[in-house]
PDB file of N, CA and C in Angstrom:
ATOM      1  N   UNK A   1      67.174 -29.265  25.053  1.00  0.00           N
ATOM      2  CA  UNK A   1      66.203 -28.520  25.823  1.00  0.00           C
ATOM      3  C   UNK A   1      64.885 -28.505  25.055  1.00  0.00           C
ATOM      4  N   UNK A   2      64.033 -28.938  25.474  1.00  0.00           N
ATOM      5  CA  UNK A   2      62.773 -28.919  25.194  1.00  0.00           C
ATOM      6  C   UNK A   2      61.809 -27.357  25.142  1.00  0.00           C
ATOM      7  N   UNK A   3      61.492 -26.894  24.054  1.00  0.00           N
ATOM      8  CA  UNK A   3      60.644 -25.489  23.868  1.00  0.00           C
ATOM      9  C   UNK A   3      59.770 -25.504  24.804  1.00  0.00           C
ATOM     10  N   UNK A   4      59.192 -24.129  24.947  1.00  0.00           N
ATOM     11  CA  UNK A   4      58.353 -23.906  25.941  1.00  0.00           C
ATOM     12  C   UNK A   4      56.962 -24.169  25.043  1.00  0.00           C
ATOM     13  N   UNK A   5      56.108 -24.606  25.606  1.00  0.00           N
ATOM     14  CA  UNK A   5      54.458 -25.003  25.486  1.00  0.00           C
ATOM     15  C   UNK A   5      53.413 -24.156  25.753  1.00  0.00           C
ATOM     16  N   UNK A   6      52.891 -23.554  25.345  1.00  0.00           N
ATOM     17  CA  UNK A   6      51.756 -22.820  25.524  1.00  0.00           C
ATOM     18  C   UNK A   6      50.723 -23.619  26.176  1.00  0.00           C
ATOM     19  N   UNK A   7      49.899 -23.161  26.954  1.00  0.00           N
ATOM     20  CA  UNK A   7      49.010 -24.053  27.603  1.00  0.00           C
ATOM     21  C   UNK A   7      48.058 -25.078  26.851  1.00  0.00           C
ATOM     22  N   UNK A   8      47.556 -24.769  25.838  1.00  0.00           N
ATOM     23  CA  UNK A   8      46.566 -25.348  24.413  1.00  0.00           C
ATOM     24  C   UNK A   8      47.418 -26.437  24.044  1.00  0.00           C
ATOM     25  N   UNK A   9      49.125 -26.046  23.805  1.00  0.00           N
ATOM     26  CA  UNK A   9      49.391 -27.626  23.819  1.00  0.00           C
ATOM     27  C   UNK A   9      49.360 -28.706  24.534  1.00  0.00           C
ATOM     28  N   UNK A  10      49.380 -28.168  26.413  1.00  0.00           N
ATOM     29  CA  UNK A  10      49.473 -28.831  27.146  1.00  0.00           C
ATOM     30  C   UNK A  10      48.027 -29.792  26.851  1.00  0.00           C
ATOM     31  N   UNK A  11      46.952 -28.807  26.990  1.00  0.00           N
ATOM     32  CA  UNK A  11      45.213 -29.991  26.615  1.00  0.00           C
ATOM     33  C   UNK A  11      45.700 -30.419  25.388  1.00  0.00           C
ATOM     34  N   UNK A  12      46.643 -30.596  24.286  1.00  0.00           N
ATOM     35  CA  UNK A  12      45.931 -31.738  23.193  1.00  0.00           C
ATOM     36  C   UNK A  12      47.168 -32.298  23.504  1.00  0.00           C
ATOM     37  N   UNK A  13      47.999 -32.189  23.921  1.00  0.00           N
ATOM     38  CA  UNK A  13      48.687 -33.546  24.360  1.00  0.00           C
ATOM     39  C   UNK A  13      48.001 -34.250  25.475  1.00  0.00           C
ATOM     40  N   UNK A  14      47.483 -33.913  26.090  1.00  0.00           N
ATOM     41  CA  UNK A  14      46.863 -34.448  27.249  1.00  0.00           C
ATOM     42  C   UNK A  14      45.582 -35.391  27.024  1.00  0.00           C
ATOM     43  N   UNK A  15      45.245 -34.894  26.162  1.00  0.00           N
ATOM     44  CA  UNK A  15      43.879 -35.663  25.167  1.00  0.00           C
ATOM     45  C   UNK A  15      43.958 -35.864  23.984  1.00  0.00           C
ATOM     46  N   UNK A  16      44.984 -36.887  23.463  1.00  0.00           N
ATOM     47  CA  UNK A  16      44.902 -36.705  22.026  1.00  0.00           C
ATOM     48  C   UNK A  16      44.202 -37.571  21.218  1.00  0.00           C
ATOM     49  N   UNK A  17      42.908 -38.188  21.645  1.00  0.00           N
ATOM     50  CA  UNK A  17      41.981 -38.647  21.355  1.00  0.00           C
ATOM     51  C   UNK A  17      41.139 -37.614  21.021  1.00  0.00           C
ATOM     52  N   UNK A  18      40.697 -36.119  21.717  1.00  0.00           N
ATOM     53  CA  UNK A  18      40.089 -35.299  21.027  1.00  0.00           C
ATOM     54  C   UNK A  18      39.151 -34.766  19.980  1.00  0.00           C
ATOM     55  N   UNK A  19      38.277 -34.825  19.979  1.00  0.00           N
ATOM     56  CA  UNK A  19      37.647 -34.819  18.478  1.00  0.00           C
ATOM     57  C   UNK A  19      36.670 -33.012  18.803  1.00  0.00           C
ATOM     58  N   UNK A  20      36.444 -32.569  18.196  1.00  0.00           N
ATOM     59  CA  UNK A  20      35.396 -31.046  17.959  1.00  0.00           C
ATOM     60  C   UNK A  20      34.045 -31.760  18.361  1.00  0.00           C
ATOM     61  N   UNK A  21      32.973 -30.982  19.123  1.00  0.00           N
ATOM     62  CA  UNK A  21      32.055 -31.970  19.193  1.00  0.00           C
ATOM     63  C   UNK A  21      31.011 -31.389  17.542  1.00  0.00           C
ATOM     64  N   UNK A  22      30.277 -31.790  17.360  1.00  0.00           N
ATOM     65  CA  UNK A  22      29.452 -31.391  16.024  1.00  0.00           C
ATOM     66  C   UNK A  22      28.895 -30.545  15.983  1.00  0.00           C
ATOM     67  N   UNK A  23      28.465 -29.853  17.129  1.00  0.00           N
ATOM     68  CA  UNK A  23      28.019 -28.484  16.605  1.00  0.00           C
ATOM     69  C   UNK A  23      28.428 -27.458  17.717  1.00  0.00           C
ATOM     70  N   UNK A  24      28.967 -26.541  17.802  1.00  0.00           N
ATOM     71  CA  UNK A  24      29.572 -25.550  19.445  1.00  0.00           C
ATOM     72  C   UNK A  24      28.544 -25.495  19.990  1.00  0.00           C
ATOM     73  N   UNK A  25      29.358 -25.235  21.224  1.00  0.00           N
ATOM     74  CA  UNK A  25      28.357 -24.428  22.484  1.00  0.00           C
ATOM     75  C   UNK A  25      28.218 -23.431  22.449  1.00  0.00           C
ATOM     76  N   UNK A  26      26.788 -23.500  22.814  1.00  0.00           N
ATOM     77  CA  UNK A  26      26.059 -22.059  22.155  1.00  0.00           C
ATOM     78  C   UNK A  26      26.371 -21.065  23.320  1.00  0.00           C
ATOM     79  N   UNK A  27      27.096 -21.552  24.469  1.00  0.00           N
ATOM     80  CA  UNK A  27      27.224 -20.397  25.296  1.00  0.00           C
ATOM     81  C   UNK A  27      28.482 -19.164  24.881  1.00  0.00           C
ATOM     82  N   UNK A  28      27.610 -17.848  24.918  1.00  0.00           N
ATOM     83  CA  UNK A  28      28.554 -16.940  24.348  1.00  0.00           C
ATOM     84  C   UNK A  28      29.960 -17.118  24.836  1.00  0.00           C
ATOM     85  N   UNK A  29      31.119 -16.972  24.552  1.00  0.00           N
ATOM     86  CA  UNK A  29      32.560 -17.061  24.677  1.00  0.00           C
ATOM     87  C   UNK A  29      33.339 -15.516  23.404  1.00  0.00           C
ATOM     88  N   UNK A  30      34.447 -15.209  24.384  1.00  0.00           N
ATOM     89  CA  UNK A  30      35.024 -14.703  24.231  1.00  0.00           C
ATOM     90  C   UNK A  30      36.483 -14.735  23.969  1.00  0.00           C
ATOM     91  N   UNK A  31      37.514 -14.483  23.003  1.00  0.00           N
ATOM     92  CA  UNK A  31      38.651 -15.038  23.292  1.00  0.00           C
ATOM     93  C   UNK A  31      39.751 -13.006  23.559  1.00  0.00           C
ATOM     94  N   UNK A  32      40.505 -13.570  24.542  1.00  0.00           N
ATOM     95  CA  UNK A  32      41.529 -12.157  24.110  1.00  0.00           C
ATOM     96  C   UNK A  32      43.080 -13.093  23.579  1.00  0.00           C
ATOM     97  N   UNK A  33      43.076 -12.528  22.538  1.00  0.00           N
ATOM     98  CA  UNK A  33      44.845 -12.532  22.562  1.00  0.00           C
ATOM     99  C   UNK A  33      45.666 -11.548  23.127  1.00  0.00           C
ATOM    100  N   UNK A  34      46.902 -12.322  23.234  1.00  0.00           N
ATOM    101  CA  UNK A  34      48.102 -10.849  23.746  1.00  0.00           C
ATOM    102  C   UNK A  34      49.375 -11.248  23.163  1.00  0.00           C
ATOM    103  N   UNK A  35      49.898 -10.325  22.857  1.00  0.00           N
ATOM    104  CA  UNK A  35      51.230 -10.758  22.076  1.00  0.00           C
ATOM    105  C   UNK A  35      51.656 -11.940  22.654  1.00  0.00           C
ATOM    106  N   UNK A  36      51.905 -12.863  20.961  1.00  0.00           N
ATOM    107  CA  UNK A  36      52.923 -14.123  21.949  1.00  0.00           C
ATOM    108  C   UNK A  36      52.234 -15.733  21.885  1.00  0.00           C
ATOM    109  N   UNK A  37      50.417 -14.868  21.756  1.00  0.00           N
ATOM    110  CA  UNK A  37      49.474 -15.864  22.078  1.00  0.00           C
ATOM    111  C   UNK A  37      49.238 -16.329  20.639  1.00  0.00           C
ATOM    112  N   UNK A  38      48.715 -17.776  20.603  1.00  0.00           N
ATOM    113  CA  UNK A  38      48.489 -17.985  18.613  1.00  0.00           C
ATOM    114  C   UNK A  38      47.383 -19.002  19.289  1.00  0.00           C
ATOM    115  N   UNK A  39      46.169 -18.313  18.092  1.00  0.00           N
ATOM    116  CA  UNK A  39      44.619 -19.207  17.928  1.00  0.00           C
ATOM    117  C   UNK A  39      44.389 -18.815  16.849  1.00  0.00           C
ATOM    118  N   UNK A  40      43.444 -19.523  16.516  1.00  0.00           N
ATOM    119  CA  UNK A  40      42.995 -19.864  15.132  1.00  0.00           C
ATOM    120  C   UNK A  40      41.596 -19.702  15.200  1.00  0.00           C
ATOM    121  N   UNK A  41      40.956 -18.368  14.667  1.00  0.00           N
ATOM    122  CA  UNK A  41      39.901 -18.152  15.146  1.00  0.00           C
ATOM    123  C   UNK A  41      38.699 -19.524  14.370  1.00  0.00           C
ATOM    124  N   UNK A  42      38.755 -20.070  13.224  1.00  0.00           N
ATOM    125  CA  UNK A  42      38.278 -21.014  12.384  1.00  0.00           C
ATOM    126  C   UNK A  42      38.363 -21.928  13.385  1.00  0.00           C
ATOM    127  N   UNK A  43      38.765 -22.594  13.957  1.00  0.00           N
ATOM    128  CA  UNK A  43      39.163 -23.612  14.998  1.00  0.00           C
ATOM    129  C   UNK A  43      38.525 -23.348  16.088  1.00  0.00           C
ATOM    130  N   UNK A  44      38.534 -22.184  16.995  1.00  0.00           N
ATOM    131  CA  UNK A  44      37.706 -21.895  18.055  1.00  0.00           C
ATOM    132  C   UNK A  44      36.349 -21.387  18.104  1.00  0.00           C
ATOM    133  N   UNK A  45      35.936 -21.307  16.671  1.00  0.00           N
ATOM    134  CA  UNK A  45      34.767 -21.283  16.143  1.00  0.00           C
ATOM    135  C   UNK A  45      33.613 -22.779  16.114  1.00  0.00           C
ATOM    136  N   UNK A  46      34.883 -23.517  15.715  1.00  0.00           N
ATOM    137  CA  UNK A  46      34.271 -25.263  15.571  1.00  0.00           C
ATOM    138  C   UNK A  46      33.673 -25.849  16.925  1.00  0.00           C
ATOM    139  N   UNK A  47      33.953 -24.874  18.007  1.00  0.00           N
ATOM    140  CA  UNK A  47      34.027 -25.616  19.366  1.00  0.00           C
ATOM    141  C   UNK A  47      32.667 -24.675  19.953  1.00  0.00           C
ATOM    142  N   UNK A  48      33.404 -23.489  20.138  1.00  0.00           N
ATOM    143  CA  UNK A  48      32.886 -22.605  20.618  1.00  0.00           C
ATOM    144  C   UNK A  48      31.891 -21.504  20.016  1.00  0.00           C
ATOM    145  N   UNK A  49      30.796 -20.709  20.474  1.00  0.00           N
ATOM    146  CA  UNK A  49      30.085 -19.549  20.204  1.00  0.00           C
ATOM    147  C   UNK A  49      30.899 -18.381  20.060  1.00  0.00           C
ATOM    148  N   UNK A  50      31.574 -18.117  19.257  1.00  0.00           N
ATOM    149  CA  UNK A  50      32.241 -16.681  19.583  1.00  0.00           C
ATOM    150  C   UNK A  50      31.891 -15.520  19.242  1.00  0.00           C
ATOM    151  N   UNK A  51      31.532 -14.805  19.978  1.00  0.00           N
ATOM    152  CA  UNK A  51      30.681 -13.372  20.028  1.00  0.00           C
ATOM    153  C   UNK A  51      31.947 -12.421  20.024  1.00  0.00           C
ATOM    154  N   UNK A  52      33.324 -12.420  20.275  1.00  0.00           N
ATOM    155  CA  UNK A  52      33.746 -11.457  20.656  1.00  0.00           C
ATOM    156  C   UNK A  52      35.437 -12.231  20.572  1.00  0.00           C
ATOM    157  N   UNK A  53      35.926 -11.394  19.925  1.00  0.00           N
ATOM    158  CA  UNK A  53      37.622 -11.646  19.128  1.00  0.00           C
ATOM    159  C   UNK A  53      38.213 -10.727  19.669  1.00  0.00           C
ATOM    160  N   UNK A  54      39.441 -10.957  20.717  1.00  0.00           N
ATOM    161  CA  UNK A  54      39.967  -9.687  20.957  1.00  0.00           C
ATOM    162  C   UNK A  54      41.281  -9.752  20.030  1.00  0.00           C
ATOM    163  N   UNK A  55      42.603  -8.777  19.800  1.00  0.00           N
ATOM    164  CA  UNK A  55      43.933  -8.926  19.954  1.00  0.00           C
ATOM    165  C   UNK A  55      44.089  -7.649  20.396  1.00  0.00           C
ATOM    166  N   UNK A  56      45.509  -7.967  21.644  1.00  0.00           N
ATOM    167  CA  UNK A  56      45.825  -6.666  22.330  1.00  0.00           C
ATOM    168  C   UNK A  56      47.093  -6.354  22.347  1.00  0.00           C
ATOM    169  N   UNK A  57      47.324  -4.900  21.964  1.00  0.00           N
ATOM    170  CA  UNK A  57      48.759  -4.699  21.650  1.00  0.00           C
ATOM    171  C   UNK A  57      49.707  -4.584  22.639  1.00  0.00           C
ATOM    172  N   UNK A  58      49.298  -5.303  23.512  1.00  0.00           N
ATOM    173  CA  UNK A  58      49.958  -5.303  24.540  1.00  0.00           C
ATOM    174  C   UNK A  58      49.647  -6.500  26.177  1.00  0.00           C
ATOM    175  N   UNK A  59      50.611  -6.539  26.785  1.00  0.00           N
ATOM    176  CA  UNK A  59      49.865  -7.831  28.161  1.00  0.00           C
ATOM    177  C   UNK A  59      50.634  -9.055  27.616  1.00  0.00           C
ATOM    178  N   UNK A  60      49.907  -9.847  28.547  1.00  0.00           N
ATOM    179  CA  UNK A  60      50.905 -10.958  28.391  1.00  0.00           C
ATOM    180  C   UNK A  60      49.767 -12.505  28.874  1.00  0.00           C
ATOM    181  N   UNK A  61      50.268 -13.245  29.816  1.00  0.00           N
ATOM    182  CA  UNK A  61      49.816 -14.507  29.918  1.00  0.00           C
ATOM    183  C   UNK A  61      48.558 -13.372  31.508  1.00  0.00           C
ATOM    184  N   UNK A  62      49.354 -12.680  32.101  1.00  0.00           N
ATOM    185  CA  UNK A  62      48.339 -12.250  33.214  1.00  0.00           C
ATOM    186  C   UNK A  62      47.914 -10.918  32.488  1.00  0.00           C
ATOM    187  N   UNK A  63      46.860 -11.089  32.041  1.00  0.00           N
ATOM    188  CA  UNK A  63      46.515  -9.612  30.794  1.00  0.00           C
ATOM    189  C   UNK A  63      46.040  -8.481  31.604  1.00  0.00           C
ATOM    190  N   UNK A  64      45.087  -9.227  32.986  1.00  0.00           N
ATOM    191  CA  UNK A  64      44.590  -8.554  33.850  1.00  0.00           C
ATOM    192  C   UNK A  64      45.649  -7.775  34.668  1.00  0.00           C
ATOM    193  N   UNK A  65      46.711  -7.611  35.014  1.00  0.00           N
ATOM    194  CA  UNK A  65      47.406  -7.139  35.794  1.00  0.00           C
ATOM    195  C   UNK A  65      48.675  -6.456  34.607  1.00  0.00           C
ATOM    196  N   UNK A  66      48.726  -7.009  33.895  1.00  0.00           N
ATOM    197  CA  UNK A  66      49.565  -6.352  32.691  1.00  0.00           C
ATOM    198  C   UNK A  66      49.335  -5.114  31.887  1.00  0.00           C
ATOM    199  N   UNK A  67      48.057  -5.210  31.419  1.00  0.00           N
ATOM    200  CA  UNK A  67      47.098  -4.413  30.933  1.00  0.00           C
ATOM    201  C   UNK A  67      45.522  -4.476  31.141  1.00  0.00           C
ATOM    202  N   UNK A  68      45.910  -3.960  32.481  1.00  0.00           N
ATOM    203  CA  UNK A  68      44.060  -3.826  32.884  1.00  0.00           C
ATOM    204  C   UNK A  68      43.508  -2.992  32.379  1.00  0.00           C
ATOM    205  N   UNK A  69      43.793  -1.932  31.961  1.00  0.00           N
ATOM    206  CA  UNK A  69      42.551  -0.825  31.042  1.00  0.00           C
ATOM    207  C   UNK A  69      42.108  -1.468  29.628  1.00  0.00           C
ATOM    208  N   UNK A  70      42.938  -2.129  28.998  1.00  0.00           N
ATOM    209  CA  UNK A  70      42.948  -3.024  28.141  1.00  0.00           C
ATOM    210  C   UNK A  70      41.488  -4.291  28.515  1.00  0.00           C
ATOM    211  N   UNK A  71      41.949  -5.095  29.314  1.00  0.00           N
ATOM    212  CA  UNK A  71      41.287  -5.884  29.909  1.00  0.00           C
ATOM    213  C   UNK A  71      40.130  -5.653  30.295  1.00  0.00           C
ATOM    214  N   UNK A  72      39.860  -4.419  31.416  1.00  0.00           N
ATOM    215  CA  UNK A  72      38.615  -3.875  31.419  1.00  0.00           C
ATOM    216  C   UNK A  72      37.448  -3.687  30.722  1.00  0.00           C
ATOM    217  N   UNK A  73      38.112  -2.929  30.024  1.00  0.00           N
ATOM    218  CA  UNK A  73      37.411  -2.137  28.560  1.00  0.00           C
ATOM    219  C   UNK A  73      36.618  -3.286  27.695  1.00  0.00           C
ATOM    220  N   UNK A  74      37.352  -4.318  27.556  1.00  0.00           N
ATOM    221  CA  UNK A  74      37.213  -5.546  26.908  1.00  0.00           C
ATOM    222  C   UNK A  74      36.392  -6.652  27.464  1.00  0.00           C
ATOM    223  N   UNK A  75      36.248  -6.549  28.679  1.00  0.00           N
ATOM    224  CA  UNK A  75      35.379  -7.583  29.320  1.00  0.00           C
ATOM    225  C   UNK A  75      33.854  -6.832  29.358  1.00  0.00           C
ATOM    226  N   UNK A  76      33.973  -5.379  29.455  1.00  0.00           N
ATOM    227  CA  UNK A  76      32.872  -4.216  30.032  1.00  0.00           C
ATOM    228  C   UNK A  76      32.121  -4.650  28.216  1.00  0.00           C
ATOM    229  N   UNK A  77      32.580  -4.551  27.319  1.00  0.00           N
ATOM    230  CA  UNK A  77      32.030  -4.138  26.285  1.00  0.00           C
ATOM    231  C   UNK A  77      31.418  -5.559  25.619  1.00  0.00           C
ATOM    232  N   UNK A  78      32.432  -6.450  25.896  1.00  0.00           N
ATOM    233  CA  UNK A  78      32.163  -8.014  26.034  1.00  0.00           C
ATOM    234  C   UNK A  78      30.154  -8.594  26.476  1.00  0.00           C
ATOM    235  N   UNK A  79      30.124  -7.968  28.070  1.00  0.00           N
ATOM    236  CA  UNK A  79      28.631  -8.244  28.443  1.00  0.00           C
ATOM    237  C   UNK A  79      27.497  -7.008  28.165  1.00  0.00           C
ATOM    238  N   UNK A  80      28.125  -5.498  27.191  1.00  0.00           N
ATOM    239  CA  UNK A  80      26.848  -4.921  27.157  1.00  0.00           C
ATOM    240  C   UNK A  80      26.868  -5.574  25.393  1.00  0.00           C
ATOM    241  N   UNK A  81      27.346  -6.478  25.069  1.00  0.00           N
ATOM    242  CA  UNK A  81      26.725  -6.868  23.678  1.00  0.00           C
ATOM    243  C   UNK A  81      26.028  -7.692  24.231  1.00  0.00           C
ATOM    244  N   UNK A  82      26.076  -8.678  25.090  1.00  0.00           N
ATOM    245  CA  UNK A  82      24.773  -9.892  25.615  1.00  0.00           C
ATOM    246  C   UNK A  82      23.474  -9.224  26.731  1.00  0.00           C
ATOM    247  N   UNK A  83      23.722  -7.371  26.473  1.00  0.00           N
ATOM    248  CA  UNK A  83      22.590  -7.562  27.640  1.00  0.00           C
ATOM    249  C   UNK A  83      20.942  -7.034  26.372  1.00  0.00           C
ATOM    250  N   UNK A  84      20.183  -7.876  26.784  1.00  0.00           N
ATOM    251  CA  UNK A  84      19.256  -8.166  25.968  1.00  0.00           C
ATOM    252  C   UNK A  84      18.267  -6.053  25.507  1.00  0.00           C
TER     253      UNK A  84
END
């Protein structure tokens, strides 16, 4: 029986030509974890702008419906750091 895959493996098997491009996109990004979930914030740094690191003690793959006050809270606080 073959393990279950997290979606992130599904894209680098899918592209495993892949390379980081040289410098991220500067568009702000956000990541949430939820139990269960594994990133590497050094790594999603190489790619991406990251303004905003979540981990949540709770939720799952649907975080929004799992833990929406969680979720909320986190997206709300997410855009008053980008409002100028």
């Amino acid at each position: 029986m073959r393990p279950a895959i997290r979606s992130a493996g599904l894209y680098r098997e899918s592209a495993p030509d892949w390379a980081p491009p040289a410098t991220p996109d500067p568009t702000p990004t956000g990541f949430a974890l939820v139990p269960g979930d594994t990133a590497v914030r050094r790594h999603a740094e190489r790619v991406h702008n990251v303004v905003r690191w979540s981990e949540y003690p709770r939720g799952g793959h649907y975080a929004a419906l799992q833990a929406p006050d969680l979720f909320v809270q986190d997206v709300r606080e997410s855009f008053l750091g980008l409002r100028p």
